[in-house]
N, C-alpha and C. Protein backbone atom coordinates (compact mmCIF):
# COMPACT_ATOMS: atom_id res chain seq x y z
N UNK A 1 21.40 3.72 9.74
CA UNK A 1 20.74 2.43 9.88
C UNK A 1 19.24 2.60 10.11
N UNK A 2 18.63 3.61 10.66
CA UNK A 2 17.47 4.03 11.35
C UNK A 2 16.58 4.02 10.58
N UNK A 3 17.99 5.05 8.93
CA UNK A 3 16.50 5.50 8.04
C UNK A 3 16.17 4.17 6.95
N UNK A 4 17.35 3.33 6.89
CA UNK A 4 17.05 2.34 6.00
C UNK A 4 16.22 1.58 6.67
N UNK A 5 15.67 1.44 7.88
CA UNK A 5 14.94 0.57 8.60
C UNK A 5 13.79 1.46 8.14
N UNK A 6 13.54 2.39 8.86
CA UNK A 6 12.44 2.84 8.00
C UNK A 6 11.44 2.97 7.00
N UNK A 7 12.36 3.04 5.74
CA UNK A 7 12.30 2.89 4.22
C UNK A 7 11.94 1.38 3.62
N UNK A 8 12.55 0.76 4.46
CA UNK A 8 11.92 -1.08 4.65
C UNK A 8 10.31 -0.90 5.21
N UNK A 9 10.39 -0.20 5.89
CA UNK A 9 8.97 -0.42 7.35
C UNK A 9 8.12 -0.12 5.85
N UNK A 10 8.37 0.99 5.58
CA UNK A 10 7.40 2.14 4.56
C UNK A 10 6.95 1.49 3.32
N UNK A 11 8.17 0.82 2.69
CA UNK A 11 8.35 -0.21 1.34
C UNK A 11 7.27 -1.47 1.69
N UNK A 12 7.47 -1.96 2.91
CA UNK A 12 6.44 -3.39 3.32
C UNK A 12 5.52 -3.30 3.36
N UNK A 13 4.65 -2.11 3.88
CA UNK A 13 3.47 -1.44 3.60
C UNK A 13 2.93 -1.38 2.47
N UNK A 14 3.93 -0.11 1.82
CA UNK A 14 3.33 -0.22 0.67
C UNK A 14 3.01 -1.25 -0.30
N UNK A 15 3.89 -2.55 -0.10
CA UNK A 15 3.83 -3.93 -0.70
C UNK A 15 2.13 -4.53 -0.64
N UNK A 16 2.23 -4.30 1.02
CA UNK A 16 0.96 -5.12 1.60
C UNK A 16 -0.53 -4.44 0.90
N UNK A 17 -0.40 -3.26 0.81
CA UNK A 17 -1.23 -2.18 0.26
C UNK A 17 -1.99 -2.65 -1.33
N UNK A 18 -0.72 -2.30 -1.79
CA UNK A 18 -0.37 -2.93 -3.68
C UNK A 18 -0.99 -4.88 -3.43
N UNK A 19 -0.40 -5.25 -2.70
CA UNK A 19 -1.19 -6.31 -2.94
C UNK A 19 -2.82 -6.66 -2.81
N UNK A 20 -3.16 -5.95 -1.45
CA UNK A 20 -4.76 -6.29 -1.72
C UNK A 20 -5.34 -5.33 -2.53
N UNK A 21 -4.28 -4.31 -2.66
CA UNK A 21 -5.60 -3.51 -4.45
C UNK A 21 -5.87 -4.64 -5.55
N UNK A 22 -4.43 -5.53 -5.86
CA UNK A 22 -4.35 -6.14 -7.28
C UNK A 22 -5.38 -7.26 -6.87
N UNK A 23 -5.65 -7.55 -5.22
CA UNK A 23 -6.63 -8.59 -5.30
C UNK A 23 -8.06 -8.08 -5.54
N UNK A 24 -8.37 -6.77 -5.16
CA UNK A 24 -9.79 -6.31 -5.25
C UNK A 24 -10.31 -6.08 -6.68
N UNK A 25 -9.23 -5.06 -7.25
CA UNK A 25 -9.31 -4.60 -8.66
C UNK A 25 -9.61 -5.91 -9.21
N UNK A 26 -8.43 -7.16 -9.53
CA UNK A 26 -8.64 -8.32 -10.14
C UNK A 26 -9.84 -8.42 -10.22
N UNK A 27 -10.49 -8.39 -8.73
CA UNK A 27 -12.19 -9.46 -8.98
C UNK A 27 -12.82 -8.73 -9.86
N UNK A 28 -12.83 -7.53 -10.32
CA UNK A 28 -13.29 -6.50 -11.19
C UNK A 28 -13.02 -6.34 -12.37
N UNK A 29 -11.80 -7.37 -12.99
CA UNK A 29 -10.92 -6.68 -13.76
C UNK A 29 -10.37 -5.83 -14.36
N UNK A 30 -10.06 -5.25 -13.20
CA UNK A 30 -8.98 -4.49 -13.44
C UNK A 30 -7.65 -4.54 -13.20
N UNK A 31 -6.79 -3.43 -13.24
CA UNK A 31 -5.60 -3.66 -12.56
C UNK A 31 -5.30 -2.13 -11.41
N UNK A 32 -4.47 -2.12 -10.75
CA UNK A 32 -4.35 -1.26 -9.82
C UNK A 32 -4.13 0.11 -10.54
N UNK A 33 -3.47 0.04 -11.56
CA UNK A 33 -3.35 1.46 -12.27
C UNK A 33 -4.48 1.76 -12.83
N UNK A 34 -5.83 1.46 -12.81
CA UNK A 34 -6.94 1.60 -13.80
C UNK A 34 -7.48 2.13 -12.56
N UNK A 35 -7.17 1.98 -11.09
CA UNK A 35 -7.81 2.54 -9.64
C UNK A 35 -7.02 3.93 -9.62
N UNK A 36 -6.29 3.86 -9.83
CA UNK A 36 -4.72 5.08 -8.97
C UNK A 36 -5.45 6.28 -10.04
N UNK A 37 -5.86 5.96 -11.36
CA UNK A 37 -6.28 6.95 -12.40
C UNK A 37 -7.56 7.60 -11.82
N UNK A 38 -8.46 6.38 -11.80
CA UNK A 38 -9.77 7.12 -11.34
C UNK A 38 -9.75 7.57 -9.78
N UNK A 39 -8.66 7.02 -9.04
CA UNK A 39 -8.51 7.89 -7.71
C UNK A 39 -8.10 9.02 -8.12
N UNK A 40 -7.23 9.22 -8.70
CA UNK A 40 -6.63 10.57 -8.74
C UNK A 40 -7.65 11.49 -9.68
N UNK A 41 -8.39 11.05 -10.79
CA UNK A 41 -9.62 12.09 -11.16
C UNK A 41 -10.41 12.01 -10.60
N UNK A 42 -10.68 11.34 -9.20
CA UNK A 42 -11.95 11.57 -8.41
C UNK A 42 -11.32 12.76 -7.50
N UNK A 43 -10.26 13.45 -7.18
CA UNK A 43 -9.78 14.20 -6.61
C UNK A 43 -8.93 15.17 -7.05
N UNK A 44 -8.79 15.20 -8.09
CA UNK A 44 -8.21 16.34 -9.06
C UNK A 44 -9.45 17.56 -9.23
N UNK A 45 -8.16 18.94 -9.48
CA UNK A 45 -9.35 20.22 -10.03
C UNK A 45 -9.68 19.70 -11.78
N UNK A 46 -10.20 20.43 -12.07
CA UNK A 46 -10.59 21.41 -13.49
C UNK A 46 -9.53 21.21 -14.47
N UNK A 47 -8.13 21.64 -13.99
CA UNK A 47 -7.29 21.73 -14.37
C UNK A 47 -6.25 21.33 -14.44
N UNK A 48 -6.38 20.20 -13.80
CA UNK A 48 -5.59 18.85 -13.78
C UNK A 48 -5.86 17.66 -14.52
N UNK A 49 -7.54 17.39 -14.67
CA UNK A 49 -7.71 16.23 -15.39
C UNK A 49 -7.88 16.35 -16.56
N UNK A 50 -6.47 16.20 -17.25
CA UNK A 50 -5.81 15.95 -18.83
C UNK A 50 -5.26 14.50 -18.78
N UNK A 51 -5.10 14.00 -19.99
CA UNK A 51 -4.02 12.73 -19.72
C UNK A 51 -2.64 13.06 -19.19
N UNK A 52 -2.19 14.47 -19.60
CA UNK A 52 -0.85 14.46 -19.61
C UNK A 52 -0.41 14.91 -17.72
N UNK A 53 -1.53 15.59 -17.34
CA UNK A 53 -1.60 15.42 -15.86
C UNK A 53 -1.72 14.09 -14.92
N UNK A 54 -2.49 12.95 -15.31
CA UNK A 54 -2.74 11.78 -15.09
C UNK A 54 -1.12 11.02 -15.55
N UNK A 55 -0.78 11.06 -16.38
CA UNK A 55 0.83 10.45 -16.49
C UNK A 55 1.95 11.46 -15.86
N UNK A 56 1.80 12.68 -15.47
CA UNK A 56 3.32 13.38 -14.49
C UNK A 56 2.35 12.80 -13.28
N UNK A 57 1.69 12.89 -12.91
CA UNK A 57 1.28 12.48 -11.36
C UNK A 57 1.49 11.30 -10.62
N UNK A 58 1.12 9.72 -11.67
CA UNK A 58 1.38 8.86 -11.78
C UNK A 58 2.75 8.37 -12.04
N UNK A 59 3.33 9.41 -12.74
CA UNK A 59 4.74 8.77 -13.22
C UNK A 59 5.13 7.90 -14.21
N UNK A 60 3.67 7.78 -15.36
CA UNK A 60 3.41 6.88 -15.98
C UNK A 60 3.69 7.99 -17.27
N UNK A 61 4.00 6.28 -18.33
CA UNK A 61 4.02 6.94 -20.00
C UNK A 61 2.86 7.24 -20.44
N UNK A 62 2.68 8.40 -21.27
CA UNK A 62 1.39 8.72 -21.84
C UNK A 62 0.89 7.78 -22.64
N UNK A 63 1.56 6.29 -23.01
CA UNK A 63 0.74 5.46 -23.70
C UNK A 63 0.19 4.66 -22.87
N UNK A 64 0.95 4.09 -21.18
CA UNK A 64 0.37 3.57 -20.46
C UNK A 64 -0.81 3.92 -20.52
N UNK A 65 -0.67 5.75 -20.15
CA UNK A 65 -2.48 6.05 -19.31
C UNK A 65 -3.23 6.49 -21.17
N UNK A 66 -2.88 6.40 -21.94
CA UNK A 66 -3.48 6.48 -22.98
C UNK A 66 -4.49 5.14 -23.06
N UNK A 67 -3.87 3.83 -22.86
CA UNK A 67 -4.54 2.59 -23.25
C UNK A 67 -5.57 2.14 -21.84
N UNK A 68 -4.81 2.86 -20.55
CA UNK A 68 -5.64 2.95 -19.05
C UNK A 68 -6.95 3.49 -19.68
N UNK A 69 -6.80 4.66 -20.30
CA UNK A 69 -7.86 5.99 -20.48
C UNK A 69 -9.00 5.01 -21.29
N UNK A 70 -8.67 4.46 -22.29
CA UNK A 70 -9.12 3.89 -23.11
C UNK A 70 -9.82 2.62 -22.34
N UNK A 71 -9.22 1.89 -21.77
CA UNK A 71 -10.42 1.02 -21.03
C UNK A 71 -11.03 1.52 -20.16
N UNK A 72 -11.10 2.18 -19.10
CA UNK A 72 -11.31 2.92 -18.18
C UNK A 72 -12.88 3.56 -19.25
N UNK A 73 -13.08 3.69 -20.20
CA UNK A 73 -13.75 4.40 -20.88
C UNK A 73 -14.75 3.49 -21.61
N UNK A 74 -14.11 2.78 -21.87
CA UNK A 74 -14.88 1.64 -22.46
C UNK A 74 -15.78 0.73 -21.37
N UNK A 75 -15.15 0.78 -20.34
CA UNK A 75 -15.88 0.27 -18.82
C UNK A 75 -17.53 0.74 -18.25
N UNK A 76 -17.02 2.33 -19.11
CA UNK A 76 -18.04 3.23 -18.59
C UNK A 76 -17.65 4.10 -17.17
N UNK A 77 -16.58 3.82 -17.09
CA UNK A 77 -16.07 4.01 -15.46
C UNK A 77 -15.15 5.71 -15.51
N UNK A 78 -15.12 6.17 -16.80
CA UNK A 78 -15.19 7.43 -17.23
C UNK A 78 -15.27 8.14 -18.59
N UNK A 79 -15.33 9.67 -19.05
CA UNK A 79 -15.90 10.24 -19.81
C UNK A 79 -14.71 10.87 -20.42
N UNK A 80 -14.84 11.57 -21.72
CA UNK A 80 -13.65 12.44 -22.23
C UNK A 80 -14.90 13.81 -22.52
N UNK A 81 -14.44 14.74 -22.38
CA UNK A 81 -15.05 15.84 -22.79
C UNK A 81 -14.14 17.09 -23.48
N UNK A 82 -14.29 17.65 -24.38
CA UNK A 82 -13.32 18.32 -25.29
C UNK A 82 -13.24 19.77 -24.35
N UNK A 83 -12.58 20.44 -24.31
CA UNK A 83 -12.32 21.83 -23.53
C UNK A 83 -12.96 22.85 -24.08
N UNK A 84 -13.89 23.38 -23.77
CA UNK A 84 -14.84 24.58 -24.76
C UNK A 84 -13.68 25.70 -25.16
N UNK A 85 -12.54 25.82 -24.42
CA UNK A 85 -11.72 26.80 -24.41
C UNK A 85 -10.11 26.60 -25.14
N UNK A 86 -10.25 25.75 -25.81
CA UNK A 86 -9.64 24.44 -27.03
C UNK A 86 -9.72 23.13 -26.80
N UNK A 87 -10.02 23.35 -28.52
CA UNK A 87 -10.30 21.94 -28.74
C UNK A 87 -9.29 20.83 -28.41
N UNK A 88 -8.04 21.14 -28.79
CA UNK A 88 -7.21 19.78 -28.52
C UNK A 88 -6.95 19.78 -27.17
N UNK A 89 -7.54 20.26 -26.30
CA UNK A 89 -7.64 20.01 -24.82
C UNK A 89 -8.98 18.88 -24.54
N UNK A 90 -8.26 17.02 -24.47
CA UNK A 90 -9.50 16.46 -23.09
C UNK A 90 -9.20 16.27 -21.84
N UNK A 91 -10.68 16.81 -21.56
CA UNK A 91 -10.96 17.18 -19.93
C UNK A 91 -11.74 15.37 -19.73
N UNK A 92 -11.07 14.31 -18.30
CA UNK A 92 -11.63 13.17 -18.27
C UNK A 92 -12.27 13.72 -16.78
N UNK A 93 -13.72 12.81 -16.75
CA UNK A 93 -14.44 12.69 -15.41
C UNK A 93 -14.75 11.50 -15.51
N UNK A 94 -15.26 11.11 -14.29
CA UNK A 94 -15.68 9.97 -13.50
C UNK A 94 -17.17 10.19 -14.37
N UNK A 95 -17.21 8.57 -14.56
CA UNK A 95 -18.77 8.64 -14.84
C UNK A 95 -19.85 8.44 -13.57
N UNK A 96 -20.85 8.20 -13.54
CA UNK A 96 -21.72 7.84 -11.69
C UNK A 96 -20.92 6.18 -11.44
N UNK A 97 -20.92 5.41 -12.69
CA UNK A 97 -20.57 4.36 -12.07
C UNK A 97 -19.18 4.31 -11.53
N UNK A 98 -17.78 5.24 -12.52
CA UNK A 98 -16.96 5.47 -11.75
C UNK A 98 -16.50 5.65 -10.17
N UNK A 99 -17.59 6.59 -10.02
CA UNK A 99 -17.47 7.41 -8.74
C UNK A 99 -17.70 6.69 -7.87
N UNK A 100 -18.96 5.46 -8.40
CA UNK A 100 -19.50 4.46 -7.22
C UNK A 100 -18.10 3.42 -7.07
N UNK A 101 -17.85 3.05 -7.61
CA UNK A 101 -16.55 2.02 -7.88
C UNK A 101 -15.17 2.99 -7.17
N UNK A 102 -14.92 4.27 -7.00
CA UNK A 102 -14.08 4.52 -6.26
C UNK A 102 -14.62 4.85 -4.67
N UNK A 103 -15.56 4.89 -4.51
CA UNK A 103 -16.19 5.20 -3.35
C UNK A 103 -16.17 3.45 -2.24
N UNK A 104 -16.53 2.50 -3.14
CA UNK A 104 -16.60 1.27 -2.62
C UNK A 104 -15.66 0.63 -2.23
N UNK A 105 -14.38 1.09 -3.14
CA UNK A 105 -12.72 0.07 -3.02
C UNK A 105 -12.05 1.48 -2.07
N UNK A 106 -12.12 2.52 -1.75
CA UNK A 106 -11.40 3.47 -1.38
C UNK A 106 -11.83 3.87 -0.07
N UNK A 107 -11.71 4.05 1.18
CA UNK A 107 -10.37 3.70 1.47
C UNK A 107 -10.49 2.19 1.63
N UNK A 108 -8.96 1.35 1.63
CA UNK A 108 -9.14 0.27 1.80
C UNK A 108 -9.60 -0.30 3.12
N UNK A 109 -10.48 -1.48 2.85
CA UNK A 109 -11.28 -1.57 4.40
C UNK A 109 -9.95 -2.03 5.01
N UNK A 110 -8.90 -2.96 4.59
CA UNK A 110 -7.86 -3.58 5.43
C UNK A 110 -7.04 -2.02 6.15
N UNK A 111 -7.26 -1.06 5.27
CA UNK A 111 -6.05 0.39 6.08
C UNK A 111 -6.70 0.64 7.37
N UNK A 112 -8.43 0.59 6.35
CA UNK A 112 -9.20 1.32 8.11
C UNK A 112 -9.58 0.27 9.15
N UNK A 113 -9.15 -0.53 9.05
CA UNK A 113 -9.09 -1.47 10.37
C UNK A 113 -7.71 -0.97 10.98
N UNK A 114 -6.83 -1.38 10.51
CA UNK A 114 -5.13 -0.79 10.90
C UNK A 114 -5.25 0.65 11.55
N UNK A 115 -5.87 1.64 10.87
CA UNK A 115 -5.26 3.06 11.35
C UNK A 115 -6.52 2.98 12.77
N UNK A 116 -7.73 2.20 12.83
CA UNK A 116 -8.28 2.16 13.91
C UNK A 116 -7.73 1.59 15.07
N UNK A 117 -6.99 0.87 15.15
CA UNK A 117 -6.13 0.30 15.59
C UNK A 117 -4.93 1.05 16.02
N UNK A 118 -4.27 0.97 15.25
CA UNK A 118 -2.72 2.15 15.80
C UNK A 118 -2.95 3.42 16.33
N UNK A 119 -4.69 4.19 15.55
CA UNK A 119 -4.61 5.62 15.98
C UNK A 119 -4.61 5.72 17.63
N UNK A 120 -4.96 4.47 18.28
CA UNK A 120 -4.96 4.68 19.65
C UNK A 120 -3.68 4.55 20.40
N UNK A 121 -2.66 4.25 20.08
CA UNK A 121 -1.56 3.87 20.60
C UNK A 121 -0.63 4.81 20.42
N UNK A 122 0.42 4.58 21.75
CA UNK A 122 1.72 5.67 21.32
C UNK A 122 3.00 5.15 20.87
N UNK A 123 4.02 5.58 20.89
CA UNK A 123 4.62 5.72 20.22
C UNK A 123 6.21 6.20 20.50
N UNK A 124 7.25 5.77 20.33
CA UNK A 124 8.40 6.60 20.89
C UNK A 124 9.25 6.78 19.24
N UNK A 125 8.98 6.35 18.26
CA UNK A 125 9.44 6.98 16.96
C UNK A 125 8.41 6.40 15.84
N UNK A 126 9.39 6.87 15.07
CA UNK A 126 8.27 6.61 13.37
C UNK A 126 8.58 5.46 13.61
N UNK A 127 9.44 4.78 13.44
CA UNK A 127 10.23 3.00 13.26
C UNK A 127 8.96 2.10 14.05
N UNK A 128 8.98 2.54 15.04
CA UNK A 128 7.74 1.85 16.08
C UNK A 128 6.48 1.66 15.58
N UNK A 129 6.31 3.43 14.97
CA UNK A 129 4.94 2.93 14.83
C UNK A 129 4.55 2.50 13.31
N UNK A 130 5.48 2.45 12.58
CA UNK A 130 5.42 1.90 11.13
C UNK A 130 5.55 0.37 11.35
N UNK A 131 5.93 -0.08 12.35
CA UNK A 131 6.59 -1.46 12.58
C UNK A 131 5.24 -2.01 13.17
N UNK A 132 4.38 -1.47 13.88
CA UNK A 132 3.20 -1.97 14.80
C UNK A 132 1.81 -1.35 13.40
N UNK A 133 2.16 -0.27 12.66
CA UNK A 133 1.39 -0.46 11.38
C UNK A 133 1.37 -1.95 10.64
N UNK A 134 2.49 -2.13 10.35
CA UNK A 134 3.09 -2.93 9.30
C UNK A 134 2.06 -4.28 10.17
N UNK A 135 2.80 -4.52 11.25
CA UNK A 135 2.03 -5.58 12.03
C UNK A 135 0.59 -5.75 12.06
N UNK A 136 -0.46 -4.55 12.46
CA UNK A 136 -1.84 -4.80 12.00
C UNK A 136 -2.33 -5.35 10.90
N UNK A 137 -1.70 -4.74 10.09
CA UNK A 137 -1.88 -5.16 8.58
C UNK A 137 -1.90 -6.25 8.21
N UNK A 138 -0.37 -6.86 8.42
CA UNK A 138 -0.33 -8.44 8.16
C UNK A 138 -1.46 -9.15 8.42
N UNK A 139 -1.37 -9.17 9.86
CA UNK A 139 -2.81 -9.59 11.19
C UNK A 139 -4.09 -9.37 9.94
N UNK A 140 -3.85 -8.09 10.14
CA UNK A 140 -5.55 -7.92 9.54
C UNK A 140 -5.29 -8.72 7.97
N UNK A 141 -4.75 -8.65 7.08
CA UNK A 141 -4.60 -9.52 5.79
C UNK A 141 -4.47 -11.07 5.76
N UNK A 142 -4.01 -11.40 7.04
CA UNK A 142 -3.55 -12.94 7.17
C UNK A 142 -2.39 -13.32 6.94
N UNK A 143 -1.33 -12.92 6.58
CA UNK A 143 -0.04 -13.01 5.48
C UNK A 143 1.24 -12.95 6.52
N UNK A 144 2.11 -13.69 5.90
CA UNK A 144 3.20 -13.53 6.91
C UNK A 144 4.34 -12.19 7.08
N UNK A 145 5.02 -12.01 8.30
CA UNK A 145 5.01 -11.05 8.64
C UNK A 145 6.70 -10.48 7.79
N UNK A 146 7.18 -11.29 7.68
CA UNK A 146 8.74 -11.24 6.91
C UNK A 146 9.54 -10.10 7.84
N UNK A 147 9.55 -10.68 8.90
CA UNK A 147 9.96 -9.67 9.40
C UNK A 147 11.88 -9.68 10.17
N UNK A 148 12.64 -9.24 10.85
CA UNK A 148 13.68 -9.02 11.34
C UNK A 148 14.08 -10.15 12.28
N UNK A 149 14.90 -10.82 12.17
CA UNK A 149 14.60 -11.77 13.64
C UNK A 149 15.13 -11.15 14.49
N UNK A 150 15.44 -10.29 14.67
CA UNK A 150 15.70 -9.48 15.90
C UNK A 150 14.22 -9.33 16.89
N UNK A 151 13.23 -8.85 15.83
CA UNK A 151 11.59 -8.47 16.40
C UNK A 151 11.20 -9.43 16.30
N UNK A 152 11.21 -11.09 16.32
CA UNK A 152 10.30 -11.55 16.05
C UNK A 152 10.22 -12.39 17.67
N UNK A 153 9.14 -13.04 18.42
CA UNK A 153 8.74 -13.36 19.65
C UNK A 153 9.02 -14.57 19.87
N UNK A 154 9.99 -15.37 18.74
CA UNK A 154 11.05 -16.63 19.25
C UNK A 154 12.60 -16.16 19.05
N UNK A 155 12.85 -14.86 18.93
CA UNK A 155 13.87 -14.15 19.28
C UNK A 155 14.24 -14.51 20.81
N UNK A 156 15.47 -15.10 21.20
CA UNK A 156 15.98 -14.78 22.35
C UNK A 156 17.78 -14.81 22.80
N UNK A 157 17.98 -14.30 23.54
CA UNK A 157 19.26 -14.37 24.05
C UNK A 157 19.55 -14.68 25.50
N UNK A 158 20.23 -16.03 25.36
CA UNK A 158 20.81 -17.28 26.38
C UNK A 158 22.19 -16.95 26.53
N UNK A 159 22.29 -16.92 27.52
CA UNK A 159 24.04 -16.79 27.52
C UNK A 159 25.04 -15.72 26.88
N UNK A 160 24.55 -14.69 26.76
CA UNK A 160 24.84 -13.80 25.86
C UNK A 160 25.38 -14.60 24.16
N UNK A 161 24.42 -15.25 24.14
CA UNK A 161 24.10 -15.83 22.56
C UNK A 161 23.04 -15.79 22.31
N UNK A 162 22.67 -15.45 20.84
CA UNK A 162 21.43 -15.23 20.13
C UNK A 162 20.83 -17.07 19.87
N UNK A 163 19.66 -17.23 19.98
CA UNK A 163 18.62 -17.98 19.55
C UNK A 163 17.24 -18.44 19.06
N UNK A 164 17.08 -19.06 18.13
CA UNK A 164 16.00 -18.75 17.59
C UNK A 164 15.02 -19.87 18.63
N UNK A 165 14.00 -19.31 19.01
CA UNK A 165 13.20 -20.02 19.64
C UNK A 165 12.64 -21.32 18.96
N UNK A 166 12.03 -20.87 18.09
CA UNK A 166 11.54 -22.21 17.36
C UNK A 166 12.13 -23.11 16.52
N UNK A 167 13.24 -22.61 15.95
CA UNK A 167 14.29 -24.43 15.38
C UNK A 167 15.14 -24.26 16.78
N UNK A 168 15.65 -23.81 17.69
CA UNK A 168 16.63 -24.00 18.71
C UNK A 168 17.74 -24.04 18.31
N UNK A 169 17.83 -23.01 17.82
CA UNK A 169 19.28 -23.02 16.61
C UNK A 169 20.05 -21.79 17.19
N UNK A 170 21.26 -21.90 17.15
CA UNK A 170 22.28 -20.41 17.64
C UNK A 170 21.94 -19.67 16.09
N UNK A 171 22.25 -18.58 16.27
CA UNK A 171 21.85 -17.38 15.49
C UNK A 171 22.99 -16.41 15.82
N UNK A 172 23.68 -16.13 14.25
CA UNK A 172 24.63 -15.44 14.07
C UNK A 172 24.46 -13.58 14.53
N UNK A 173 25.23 -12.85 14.78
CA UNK A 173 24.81 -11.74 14.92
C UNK A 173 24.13 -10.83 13.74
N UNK A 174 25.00 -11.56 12.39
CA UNK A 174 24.01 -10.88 10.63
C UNK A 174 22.53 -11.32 10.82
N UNK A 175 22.89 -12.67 11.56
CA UNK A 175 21.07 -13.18 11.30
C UNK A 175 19.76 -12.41 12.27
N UNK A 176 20.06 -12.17 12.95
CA UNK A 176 19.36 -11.15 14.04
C UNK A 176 18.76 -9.58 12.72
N UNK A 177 19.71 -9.28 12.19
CA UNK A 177 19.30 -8.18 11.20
C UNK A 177 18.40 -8.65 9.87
N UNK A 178 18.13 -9.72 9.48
CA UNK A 178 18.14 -10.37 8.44
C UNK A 178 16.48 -10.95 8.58
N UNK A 179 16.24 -11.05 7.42
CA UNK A 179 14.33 -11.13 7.20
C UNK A 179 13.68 -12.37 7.37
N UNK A 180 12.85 -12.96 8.12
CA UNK A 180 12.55 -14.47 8.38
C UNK A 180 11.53 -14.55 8.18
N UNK A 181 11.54 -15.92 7.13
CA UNK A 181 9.90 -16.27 6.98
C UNK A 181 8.98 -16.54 7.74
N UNK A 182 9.92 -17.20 8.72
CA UNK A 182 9.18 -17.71 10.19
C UNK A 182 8.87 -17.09 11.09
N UNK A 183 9.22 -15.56 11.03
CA UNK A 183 8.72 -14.35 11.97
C UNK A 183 7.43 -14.46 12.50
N UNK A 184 7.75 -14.29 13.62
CA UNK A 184 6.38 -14.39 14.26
C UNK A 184 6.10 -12.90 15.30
N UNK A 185 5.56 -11.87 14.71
CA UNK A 185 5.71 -10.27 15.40
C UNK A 185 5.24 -10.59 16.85
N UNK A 186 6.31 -9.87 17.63
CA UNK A 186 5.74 -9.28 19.01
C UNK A 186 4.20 -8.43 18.92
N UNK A 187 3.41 -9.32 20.17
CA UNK A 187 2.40 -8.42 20.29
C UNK A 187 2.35 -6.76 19.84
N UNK A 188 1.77 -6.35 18.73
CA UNK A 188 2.20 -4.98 18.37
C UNK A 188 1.03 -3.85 19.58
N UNK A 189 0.43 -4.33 20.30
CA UNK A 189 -0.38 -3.74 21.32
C UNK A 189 0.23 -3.03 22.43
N UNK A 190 0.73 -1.80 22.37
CA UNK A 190 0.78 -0.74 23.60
C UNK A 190 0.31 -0.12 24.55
N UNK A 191 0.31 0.04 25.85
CA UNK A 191 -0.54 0.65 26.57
C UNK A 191 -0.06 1.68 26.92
């Protein structure tokens, strides 16, 4: 049960993540895979930045990052250069404007508010502190928290019966495990 809680914590993140890229990239037009490319050739060797390295890394089809490569290029936002050491080898780099454009969106300002935040706090498992991650985030994004009604701070138990604080409704024991729009996270702040 621990690790599927987990794998939720990790998955919601990454949701929250994926979403404010597609909002940043958008204003740019782009899309998030046209970032993940030039992230990953802003940090690749010599000998990694091929297309066919850019699609096993990504996990992507070589026509995806073929038509990526191709705007990405046309942007100006990178270069193809032929391999002096064969020809049917291209080597892609960041152009200056590339580099400036991954330097500006990377890291995301919403992560480094969050990890400034959590890096001070402790901790008694991963679950906790992915759960009080997850929570900054929201906070810091604005967005609702979709979270467990078990965790959420109109969670309570009367009478050894579950209730939801805010409709005043009994609450089944499935529903306690189960995802609410109306979640409202416990203070995620530790001392």
């Amino acid at each position: 049960m621990l690790e599927l809680e987990t794998f939720r914590l990790i998955e919601r993140i990454s949701s929250l993540l994926r979403s404010e890229q597609r909002r940043k990239y958008a204003a740019l037009g782009l899309q998030p895979v046209h970032g993940q490319v030039l992230d990953y050739l802003a940090h690749c060797n010599k000998y990694s930045n091929t297309h066919a390295a850019v699609a096993e890394y990504l996990g992507l089809t070589k026509g995806t990052v073929s038509q990526t490569i191709q705007l990405l290029e046309r942007k100006n936002l990178l270069e193809k250069t032929v391999s002096s050491q064969d020809a049917r080898v291209i080597h892609l780099s960041l152009t200056e404007s590339g580099e400036r454009l991954i330097n500006e969106l990377k890291p995301l300002e919403l992560f480094k508010q969050a990890e400034q935040q959590v890096s001070q706090l402790k901790f008694i498992d991963i679950g906790e502190a992915l759960q009080t991650t997850l929570s900054v985030l929201q906070q810091a994004n604005q967005s609702k928290s979709f979270g467990l009604c078990r965790t959420c701070s109109y969670f309570t138990v009367k009478e050894n019966h579950y209730l939801c604080g805010l409709t005043q409704q009994a609450l089944d024991r499935d529903d306690t495990e189960k995802i609410c729009r109306e979640h409202n996270p416990r203070n995620p702040q530790k001392t």
